[in-house]
Protein backbone atom coordinates (compact mmCIF):
# COMPACT_ATOMS: atom_id res chain seq x y z
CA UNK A 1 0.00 0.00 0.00
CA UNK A 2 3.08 2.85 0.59
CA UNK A 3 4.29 1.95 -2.91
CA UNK A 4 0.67 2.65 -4.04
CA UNK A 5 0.59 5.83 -2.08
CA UNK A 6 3.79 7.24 -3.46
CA UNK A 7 2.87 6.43 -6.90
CA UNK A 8 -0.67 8.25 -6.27
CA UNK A 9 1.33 11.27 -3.87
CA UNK A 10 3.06 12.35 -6.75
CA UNK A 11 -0.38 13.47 -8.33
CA UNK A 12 -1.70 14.80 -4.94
CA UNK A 13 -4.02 11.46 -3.62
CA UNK A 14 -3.69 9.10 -1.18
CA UNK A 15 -5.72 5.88 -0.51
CA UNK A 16 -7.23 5.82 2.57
CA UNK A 17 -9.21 3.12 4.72
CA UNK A 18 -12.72 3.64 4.61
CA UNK A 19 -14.58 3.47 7.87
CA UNK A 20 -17.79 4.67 6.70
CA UNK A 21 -20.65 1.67 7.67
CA UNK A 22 -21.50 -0.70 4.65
CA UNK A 23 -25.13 -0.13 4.30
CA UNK A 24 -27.28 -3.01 5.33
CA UNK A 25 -29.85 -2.35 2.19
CA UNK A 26 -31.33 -6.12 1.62
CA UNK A 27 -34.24 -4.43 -0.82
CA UNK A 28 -31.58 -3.76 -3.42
CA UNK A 29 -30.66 -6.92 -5.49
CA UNK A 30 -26.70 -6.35 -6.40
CA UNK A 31 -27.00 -10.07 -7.36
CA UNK A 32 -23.98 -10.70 -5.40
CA UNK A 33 -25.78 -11.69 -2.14
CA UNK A 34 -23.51 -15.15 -1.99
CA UNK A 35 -20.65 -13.02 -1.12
CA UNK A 36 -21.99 -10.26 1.36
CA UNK A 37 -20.43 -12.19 4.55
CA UNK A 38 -16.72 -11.22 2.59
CA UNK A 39 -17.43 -7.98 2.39
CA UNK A 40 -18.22 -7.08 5.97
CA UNK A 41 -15.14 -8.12 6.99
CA UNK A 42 -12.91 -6.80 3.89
CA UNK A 43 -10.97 -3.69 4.36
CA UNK A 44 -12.37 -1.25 2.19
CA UNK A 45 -10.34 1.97 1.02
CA UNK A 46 -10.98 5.50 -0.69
CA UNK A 47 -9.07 7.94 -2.28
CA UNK A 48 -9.02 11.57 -1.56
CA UNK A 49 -6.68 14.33 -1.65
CA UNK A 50 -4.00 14.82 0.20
CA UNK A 51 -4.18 17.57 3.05
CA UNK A 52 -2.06 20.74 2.19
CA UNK A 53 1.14 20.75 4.08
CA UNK A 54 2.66 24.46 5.35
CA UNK A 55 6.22 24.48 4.35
């Protein structure tokens, strides 16, 4: 993942991990219901910009 994050630094990103709550929406069919109980416990990541530094 740091090799990841230097190669997305360079443009300003970094990939963060994503604690946000998976939604728990069983009225929406994603047709991938056989692999829900691998996704709660997957790490799940984002990527945002990176914060502004003051030098």
């Amino acid at each position: 993942m740091r090799l990841i994050n230097a190669l997305f630094g360079l443009f300003g990103y970094e990939w963060v991990l994503d604690e946000t709550p998976i939604p728990d929406d069983k009225h929406h069919f994603t047709g991938a219901e056989e692999y829900d109980h691998l996704n709660a416990h997957t790490p799940r990541y984002i990527l945002r910009k990176q914060p502004k530094s003051d030098f």
